[in-house]
Protein backbone atom coordinates (compact mmCIF):
# COMPACT_ATOMS: atom_id res chain seq x y z
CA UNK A 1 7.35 -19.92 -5.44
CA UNK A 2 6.01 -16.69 -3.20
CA UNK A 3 8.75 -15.44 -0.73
CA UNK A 4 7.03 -14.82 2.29
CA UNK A 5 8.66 -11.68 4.32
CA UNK A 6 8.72 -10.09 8.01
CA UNK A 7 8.78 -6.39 8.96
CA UNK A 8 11.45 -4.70 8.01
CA UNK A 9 12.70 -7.20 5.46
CA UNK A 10 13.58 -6.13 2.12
CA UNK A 11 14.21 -7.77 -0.96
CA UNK A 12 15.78 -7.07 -5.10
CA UNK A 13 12.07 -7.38 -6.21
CA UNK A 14 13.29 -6.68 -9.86
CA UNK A 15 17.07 -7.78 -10.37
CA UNK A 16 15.91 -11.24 -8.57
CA UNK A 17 12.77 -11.41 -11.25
CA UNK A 18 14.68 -10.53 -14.55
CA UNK A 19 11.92 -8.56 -16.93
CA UNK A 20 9.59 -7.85 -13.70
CA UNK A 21 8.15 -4.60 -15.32
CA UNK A 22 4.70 -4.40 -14.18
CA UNK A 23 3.32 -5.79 -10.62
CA UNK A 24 -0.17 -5.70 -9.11
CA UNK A 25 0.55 -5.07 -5.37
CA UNK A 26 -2.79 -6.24 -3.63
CA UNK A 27 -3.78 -5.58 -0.63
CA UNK A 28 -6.04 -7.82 1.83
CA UNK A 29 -7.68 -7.88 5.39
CA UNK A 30 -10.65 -9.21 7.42
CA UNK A 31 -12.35 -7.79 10.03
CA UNK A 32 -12.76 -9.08 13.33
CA UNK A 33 -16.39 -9.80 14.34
CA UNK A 34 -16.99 -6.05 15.61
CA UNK A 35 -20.80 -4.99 16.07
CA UNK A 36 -19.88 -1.10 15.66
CA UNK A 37 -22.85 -0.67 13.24
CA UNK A 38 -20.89 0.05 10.40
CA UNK A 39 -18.89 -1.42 7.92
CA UNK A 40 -14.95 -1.00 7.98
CA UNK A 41 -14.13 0.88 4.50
CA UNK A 42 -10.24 0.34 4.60
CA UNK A 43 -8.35 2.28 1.44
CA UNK A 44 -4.99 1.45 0.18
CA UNK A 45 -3.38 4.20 -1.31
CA UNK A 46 0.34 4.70 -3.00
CA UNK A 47 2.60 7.79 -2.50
CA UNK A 48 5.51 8.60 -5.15
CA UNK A 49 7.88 10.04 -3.70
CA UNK A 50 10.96 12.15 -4.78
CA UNK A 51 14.61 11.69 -3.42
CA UNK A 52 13.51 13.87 0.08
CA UNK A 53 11.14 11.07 0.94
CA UNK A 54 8.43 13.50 -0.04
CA UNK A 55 5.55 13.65 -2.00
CA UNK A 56 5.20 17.10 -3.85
CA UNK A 57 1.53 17.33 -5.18
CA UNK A 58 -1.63 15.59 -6.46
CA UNK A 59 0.27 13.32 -8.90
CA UNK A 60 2.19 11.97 -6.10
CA UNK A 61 -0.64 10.93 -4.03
CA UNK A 62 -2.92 7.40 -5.47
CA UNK A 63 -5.48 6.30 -4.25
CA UNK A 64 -9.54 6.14 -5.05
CA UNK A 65 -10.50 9.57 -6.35
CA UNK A 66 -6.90 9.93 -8.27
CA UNK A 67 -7.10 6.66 -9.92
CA UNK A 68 -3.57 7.50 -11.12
CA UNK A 69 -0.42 9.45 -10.79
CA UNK A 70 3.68 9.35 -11.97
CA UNK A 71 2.68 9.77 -15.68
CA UNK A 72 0.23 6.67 -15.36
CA UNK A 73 2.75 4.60 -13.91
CA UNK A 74 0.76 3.91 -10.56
CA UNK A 75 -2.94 3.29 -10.77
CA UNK A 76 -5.87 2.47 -8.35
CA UNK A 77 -8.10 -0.16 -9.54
CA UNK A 78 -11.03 0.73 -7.27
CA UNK A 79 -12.60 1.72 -3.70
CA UNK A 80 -13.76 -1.69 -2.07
CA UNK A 81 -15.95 -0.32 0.61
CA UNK A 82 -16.60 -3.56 2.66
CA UNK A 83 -13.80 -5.97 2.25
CA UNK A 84 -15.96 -9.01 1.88
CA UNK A 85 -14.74 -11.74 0.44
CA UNK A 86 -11.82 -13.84 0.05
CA UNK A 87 -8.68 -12.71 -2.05
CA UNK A 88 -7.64 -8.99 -2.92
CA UNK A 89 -9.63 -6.33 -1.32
CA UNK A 90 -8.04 -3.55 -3.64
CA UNK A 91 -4.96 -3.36 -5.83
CA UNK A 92 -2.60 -1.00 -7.14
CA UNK A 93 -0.47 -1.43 -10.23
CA UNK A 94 2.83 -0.33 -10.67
CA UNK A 95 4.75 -0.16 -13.44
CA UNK A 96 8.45 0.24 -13.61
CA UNK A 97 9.09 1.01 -16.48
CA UNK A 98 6.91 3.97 -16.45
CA UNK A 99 8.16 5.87 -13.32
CA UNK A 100 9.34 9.08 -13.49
CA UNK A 101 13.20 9.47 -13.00
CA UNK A 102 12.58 11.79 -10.18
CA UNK A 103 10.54 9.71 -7.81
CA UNK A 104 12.54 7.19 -5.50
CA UNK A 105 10.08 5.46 -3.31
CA UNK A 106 6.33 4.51 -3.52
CA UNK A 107 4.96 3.77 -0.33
CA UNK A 108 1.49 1.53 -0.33
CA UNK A 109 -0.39 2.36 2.68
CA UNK A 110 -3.69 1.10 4.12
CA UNK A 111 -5.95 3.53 6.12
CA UNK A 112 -9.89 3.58 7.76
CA UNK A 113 -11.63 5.57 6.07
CA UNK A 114 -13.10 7.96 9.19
CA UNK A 115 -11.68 5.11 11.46
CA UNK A 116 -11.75 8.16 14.74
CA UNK A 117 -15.13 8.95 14.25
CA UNK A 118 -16.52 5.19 14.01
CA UNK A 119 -14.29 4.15 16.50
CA UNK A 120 -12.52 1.85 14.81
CA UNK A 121 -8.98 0.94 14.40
CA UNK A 122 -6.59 -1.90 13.12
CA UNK A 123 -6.98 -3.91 16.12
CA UNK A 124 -10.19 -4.71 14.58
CA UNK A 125 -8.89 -5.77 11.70
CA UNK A 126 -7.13 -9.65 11.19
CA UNK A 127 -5.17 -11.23 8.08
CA UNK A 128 -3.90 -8.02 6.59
CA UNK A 129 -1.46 -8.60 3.88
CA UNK A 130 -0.20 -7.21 0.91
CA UNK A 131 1.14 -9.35 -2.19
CA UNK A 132 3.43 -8.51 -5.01
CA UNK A 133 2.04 -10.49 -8.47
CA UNK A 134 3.84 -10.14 -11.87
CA UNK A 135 1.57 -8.79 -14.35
CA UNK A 136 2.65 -10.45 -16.95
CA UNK A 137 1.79 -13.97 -15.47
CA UNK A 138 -0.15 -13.78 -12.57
CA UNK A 139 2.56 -14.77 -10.40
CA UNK A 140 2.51 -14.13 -6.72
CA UNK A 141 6.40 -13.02 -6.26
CA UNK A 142 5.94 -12.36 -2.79
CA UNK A 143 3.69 -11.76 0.36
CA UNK A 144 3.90 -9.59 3.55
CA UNK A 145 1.69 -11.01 6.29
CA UNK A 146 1.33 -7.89 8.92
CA UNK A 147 0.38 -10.42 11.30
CA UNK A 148 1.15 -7.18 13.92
CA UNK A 149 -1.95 -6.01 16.91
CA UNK A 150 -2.17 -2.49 16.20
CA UNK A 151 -4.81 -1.13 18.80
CA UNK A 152 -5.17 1.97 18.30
CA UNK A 153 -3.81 2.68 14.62
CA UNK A 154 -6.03 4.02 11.77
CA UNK A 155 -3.76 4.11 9.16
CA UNK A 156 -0.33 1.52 8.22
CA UNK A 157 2.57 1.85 5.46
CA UNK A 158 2.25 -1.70 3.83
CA UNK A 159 5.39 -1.74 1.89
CA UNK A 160 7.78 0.40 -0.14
CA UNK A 161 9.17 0.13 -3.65
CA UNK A 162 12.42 1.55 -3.29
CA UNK A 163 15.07 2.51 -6.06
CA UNK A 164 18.69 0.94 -6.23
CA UNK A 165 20.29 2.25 -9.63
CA UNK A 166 18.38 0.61 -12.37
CA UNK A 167 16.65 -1.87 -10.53
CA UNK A 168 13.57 -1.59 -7.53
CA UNK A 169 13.71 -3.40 -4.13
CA UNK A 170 10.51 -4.27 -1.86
CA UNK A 171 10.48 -3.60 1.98
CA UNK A 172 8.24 -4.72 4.23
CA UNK A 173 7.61 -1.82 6.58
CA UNK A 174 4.51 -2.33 9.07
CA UNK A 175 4.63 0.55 10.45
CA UNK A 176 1.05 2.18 12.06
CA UNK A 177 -0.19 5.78 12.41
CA UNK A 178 -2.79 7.07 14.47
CA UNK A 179 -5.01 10.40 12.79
CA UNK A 180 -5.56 8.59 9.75
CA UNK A 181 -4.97 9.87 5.77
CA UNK A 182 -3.86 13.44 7.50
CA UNK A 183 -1.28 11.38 9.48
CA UNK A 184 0.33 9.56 6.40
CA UNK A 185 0.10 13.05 4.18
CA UNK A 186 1.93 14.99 6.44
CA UNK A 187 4.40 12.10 7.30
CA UNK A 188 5.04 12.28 3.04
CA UNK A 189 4.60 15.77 3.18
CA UNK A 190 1.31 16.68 1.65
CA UNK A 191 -1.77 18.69 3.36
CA UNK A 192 -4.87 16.70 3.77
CA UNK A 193 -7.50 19.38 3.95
């Protein structure tokens, strides 16, 4: 059975799902019926971060042109650049067992890619969710509907994995940016040039 959370919520993703080692973390959305021109190319991206909160370099940053990062323990399985469809627009897969000792906290963030200069934002888009899925059996652990009206926002944290001793937790964050990738970079403290 999927737990369904609200912002803020957090949950033991791992001691509550003994021998949880390896999740696909997908991420979804729709667009509202926008006549901009162009499509909405939305990228989810994961940063690993160390004890600070911060990212410290390439390796700590995932997303489609560093397929992976943490010593292969976080990988992106591809750009989507239209979000058509039903299910999934793009995943990322995280595995536990894998992640270096010294990074805490992956966040799993959403952004548009050059959302300012098309003029688009999140209150465009509709049904944006993110899902946890075990690996190992395809089962949907849990789901975080953002269900939030972001109007101006062109970039949201999703979700964090967070460390607690030997196990991970989930939280549901929600939380939006405006300025994009460079907004989420600095806020885990990498330059975006």
């Amino acid at each position: 059975m999927t737990i369904s959370l609200a912002k803020g919520q957090r949950i033991d993703l791992t001691k509550t799902n003994p021998g949880l080692t390896r999740v696909v973390v997908g991420l979804g959305w729709d667009t509202n019926k926008y006549s901009g021109g162009v499509d909405f190319d939305l990228d989810a991206s994961a940063f690993l971060l160390y004890e600070d909160g911060k990212a410290k370099g390439t390796d700590d940053f995932v997303f489609y042109n560093n397929p992976s990062g943490g010593a292969g323990s976080v990988t992106h399985t591809g750009d989507n650049r239209t979000g058509e469809g039903d299910g999934d627009d793009e995943q990322v897969v995280v595995d536990f067992s894998k992640i270096p000792a010294h990074i805490h906290r992956i966040g799993i963030t959403v952004t548009i890619y050059d959302g300012d200069g098309r003029g688009q934002n999140f209150g465009q888009v509709s049904n944006a969710f993110v899902r946890v899925v075990d690996a190992a059996s395809d089962r949907e652990v849990l789901r975080f509907d953002l269900g939030e009206d972001y109007s101006t926002e062109t970039a949201v944290v999703f979700c964090e994995f967070y460390r607690a001793g030997a196990d991970w937790k989930f939280q549901a964050v929600g939380s939006g940016f405006t300025g994009g990738l460079s907004a989420l970079c600095k806020n885990y403290g990498l330059d975006a040039q």
